[in-house]
C-alpha atoms as a PDB file:
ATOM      1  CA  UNK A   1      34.149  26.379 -38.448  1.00  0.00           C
ATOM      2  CA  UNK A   2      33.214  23.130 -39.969  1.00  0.00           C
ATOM      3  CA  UNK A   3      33.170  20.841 -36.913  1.00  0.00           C
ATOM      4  CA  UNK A   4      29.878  23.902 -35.594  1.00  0.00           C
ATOM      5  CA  UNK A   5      28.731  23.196 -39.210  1.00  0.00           C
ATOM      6  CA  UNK A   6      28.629  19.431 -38.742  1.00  0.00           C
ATOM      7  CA  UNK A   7      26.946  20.010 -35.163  1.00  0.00           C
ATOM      8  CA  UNK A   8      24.577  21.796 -36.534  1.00  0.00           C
ATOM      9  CA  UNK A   9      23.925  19.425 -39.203  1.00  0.00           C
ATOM     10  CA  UNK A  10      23.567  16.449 -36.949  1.00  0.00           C
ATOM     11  CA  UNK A  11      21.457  18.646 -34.469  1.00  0.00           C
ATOM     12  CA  UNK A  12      19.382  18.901 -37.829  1.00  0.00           C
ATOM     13  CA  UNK A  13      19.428  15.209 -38.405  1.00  0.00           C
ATOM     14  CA  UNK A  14      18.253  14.519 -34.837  1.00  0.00           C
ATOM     15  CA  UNK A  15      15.339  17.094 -34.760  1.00  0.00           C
ATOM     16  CA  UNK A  16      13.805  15.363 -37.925  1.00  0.00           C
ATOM     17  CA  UNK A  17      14.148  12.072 -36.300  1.00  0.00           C
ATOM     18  CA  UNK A  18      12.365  14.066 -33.176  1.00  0.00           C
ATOM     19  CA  UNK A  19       9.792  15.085 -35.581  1.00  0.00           C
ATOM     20  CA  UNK A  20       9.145  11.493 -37.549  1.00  0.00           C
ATOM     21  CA  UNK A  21       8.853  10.109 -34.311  1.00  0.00           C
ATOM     22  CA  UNK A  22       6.588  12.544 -32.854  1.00  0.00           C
ATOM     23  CA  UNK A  23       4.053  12.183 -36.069  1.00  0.00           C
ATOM     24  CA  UNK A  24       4.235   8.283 -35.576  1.00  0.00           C
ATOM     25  CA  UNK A  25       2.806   8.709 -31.892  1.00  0.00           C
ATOM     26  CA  UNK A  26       0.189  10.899 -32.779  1.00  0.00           C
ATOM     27  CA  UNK A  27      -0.934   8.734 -35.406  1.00  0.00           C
ATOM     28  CA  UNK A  28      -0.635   5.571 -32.698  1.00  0.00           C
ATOM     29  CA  UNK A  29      -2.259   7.604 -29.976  1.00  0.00           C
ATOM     30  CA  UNK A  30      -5.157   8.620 -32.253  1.00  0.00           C
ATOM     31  CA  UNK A  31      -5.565   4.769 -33.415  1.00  0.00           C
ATOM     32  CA  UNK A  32      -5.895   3.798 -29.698  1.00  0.00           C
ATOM     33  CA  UNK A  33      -8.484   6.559 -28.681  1.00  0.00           C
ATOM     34  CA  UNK A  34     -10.418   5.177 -31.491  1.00  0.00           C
ATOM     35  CA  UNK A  35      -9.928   1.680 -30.494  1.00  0.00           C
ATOM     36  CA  UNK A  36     -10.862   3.022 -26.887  1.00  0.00           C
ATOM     37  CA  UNK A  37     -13.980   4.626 -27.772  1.00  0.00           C
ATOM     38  CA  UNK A  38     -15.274   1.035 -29.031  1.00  0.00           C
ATOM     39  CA  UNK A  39     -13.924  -0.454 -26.047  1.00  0.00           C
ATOM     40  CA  UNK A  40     -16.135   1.430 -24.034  1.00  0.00           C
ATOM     41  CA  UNK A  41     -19.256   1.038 -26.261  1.00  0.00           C
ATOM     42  CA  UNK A  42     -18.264  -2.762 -25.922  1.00  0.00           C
ATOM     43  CA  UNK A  43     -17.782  -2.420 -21.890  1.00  0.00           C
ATOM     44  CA  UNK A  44     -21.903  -0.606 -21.876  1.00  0.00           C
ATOM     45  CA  UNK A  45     -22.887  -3.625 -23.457  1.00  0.00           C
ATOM     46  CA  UNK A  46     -21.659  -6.082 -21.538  1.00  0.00           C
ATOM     47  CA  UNK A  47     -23.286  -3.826 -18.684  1.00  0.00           C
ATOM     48  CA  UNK A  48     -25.715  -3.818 -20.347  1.00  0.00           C
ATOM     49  CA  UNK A  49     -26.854  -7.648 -20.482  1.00  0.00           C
ATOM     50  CA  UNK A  50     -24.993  -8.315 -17.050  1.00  0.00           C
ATOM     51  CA  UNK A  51     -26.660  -8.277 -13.419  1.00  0.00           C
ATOM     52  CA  UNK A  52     -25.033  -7.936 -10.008  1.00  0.00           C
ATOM     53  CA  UNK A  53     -25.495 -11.196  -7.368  1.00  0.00           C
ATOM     54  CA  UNK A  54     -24.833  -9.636  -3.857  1.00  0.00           C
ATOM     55  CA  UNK A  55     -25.177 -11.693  -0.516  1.00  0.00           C
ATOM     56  CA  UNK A  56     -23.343 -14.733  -2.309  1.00  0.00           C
ATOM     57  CA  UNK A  57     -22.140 -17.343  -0.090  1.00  0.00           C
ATOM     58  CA  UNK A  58     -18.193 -17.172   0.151  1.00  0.00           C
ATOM     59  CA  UNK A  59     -17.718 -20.894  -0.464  1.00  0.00           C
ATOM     60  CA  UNK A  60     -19.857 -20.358  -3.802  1.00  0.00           C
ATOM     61  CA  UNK A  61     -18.444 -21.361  -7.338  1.00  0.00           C
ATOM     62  CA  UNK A  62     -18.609 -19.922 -10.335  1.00  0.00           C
ATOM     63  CA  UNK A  63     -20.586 -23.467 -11.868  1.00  0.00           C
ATOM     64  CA  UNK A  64     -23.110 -23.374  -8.765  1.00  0.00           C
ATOM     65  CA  UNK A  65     -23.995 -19.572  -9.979  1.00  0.00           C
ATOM     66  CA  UNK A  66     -24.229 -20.420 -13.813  1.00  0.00           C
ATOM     67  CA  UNK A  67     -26.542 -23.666 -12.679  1.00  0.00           C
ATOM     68  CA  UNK A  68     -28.782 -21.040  -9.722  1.00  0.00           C
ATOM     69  CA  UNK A  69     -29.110 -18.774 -12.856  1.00  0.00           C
ATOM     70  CA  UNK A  70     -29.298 -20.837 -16.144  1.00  0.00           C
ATOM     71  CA  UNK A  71     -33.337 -21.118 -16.698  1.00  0.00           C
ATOM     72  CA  UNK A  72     -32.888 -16.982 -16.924  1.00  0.00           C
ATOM     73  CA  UNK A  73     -31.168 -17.486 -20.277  1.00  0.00           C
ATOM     74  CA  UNK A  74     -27.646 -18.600 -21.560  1.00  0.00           C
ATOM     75  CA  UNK A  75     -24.956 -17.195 -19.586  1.00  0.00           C
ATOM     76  CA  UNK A  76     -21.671 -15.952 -21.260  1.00  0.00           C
ATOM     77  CA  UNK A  77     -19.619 -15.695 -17.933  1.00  0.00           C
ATOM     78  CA  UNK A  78     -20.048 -15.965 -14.094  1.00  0.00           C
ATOM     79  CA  UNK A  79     -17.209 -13.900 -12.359  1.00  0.00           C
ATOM     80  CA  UNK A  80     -16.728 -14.053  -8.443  1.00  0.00           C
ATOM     81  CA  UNK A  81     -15.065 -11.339  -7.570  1.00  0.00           C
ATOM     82  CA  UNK A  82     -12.054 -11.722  -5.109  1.00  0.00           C
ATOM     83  CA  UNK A  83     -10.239  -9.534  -2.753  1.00  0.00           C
ATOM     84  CA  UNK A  84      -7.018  -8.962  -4.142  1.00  0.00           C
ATOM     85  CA  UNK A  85      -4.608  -8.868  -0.912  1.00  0.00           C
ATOM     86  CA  UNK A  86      -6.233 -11.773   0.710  1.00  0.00           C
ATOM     87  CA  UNK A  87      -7.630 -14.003  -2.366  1.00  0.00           C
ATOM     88  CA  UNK A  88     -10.834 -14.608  -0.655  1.00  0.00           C
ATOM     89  CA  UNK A  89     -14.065 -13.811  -2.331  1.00  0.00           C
ATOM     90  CA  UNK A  90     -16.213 -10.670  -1.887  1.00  0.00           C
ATOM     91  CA  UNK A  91     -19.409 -12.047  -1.035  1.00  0.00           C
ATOM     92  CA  UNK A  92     -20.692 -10.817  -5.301  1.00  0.00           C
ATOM     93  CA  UNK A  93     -19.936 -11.978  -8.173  1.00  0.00           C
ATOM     94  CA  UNK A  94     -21.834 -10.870 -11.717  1.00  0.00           C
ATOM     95  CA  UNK A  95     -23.642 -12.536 -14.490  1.00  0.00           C
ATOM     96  CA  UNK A  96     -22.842 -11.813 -18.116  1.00  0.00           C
ATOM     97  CA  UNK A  97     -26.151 -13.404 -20.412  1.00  0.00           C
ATOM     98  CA  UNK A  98     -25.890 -13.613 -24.041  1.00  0.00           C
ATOM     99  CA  UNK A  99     -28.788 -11.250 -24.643  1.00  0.00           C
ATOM    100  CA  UNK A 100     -29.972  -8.319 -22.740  1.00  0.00           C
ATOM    101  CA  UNK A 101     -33.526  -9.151 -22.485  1.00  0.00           C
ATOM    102  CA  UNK A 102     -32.021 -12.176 -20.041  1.00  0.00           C
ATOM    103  CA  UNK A 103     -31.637  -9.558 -17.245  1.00  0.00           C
ATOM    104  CA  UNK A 104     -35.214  -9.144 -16.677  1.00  0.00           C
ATOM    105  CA  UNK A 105     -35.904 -12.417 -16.353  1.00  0.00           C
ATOM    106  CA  UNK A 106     -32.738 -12.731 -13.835  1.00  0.00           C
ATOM    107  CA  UNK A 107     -33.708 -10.027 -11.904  1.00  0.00           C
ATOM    108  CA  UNK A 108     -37.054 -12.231 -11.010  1.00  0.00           C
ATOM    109  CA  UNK A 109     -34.203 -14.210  -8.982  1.00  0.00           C
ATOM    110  CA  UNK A 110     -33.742 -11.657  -6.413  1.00  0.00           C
ATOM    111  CA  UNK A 111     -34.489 -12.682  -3.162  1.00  0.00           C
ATOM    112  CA  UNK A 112     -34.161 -16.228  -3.856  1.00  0.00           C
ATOM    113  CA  UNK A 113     -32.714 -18.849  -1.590  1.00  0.00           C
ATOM    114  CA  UNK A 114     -28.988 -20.209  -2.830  1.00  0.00           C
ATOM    115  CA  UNK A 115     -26.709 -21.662  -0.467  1.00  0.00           C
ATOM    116  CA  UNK A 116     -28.908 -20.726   2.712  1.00  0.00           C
ATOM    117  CA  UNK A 117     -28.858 -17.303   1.517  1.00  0.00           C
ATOM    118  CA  UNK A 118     -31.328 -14.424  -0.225  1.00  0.00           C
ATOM    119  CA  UNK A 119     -29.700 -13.020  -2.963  1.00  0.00           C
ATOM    120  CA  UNK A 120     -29.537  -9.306  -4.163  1.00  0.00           C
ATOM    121  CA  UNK A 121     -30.204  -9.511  -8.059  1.00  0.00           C
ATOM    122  CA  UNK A 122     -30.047  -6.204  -9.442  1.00  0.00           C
ATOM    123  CA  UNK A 123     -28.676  -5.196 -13.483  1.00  0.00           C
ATOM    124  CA  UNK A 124     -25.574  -4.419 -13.268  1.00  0.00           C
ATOM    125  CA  UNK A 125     -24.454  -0.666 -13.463  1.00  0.00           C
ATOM    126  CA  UNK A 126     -21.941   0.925 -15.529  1.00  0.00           C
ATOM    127  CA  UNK A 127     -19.500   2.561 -14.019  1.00  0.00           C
ATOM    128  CA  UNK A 128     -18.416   6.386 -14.414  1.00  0.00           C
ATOM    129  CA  UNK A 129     -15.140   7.746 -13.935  1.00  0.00           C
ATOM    130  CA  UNK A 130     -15.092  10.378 -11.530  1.00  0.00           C
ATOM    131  CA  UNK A 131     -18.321   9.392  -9.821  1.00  0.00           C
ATOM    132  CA  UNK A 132     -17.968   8.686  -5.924  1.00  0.00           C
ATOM    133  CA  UNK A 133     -19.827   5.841  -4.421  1.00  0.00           C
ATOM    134  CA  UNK A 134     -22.385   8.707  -3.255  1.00  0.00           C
ATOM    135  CA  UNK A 135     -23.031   9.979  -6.947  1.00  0.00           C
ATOM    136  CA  UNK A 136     -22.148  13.455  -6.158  1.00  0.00           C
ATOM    137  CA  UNK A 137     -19.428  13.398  -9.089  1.00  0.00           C
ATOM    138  CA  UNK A 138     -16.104  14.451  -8.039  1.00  0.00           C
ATOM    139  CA  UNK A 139     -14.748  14.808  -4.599  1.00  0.00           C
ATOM    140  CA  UNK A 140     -13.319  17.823  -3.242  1.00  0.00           C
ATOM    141  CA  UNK A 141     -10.099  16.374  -1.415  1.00  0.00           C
ATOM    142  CA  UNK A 142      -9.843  16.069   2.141  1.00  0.00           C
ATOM    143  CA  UNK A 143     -11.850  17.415   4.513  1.00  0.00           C
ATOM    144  CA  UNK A 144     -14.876  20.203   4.664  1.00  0.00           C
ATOM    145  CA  UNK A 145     -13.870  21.299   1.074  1.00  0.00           C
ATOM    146  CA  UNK A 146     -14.977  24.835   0.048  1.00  0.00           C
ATOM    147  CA  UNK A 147     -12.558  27.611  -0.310  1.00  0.00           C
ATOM    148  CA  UNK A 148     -10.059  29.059   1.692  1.00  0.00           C
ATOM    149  CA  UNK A 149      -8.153  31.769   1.195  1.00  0.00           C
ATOM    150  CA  UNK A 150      -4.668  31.892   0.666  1.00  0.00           C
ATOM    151  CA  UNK A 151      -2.758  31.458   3.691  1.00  0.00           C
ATOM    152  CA  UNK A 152      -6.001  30.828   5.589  1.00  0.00           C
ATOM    153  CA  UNK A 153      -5.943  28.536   8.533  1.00  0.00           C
ATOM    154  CA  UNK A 154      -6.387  24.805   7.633  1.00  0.00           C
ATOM    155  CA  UNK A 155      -5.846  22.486  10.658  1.00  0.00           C
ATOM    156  CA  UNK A 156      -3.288  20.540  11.595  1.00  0.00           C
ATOM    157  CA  UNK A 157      -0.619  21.584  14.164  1.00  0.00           C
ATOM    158  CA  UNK A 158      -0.949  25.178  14.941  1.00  0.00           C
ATOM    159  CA  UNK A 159       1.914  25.504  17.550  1.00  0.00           C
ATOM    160  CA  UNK A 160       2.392  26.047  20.843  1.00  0.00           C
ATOM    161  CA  UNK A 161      -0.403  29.026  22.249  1.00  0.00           C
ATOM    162  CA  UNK A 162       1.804  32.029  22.926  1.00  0.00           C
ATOM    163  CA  UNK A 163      -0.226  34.449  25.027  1.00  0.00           C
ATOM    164  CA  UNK A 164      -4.053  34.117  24.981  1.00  0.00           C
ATOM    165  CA  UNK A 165      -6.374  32.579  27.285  1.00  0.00           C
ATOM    166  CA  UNK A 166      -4.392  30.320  30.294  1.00  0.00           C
ATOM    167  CA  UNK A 167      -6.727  28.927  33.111  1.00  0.00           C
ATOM    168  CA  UNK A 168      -3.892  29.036  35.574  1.00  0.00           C
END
C-alpha cells in the first residue's frame, strides 16, 4: 500500500513541476509577443524611411548605391539582396535613410542612369503575412479552388474507362 502511496506522491511532485513550468512559459511567451509587437512597429518604420532600387546592375556594390543615392539624405544601410542557392545578386537591393522625409527626395532618382541602367525607385512596401504577390489575401490551395463536395471528383488519375464511349 505504501509503495501506490509514494507513486502517487511523486506523480504529485511531478505535476507541480508540470505546472511551475507551464506558468514560466506563459509568462516567457507573453514577454516575447510583447517584444514582437514592437518588433513589428520597428520593422513599419524602417519601411517606412526605406525605398526599393529595381533594375540594379548585378556587378553593383553596396558603396556604389550609398554614393548613386547619398545627395537624397544620409543613408543608414544599402542591402543587395542575393539569391540564396546560387549567391548571386537579384538585380534590387533597398535603401534604409535616416529620416523618412529622405524617400521623397529618393524617389526623384527613379529613372536615373547608374551603371548603364534606369533604375526603378519606388518606397519600399511593407510586407503582409498572408498576402499573395497578387494582393488577393490568402490563396486557396491548388488548383480552381471553390468547393467540392465530399467525395466529389478532383482530377488526377481516374482509372482505366470501363464501359462508356470506345471509337473502335
Amino acid at each position: 500500500m505504501s509503495d501506490t502511496q509514494d507513486d502517487l506522491e511523486a506523480m504529485k511532485a511531478r505535476v507541480a513541476e508540470m505546472e511551475a513550468e507551464a506558468a514560466k512559459l506563459r509568462e516567457m511567451q507573453e514577454t516575447l509577443e510583447k517584444e514582437g509587437h514592437d518588433l513589428k512597429e520597428d520593422k513599419e518604420d524602417v519601411d517606412a524611411r526605406s525605398i526599393y532600387v529595381g533594375n540594379v546592375d548585378y556587378e553593383s556594390t553596396p558603396e556604389e548605391i550609398q554614393a548613386h543615392f547619398q545627395s537624397c539624405g544620409t543613408i543608414n544601410r544599402v542591402t543587395i539582396l542575393l539569391d540564396k542557392y546560387t549567391g548571386h545578386p537579384k538585380g534590387y537591393a533597398y535603401v534604409e535613410f535616416a529620416e523618412p522625409s529622405f524617400v521623397a527626395n529618393a524617389l526623384v532618382l527613379n529613372e536615373s542612369l547608374f551603371r548603364g541602367r534606369n533604375l526603378k525607385v519606388v518606397p519600399k512596401r511593407t510586407n503582409i503575412p498572408g498576402m499573395s504577390a497578387r494582393g488577393r489575401g490568402r490563396g486557396r490551395g491548388r488548383g480552381r479552388g471553390g468547393y467540392a463536395p465530399r467525395g466529389a471528383y478532383r482530377g488526377g488519375f481516374r482509372g482505366r474507362a470501363r464501359g462508356g464511349y470506345t471509337p473502335y
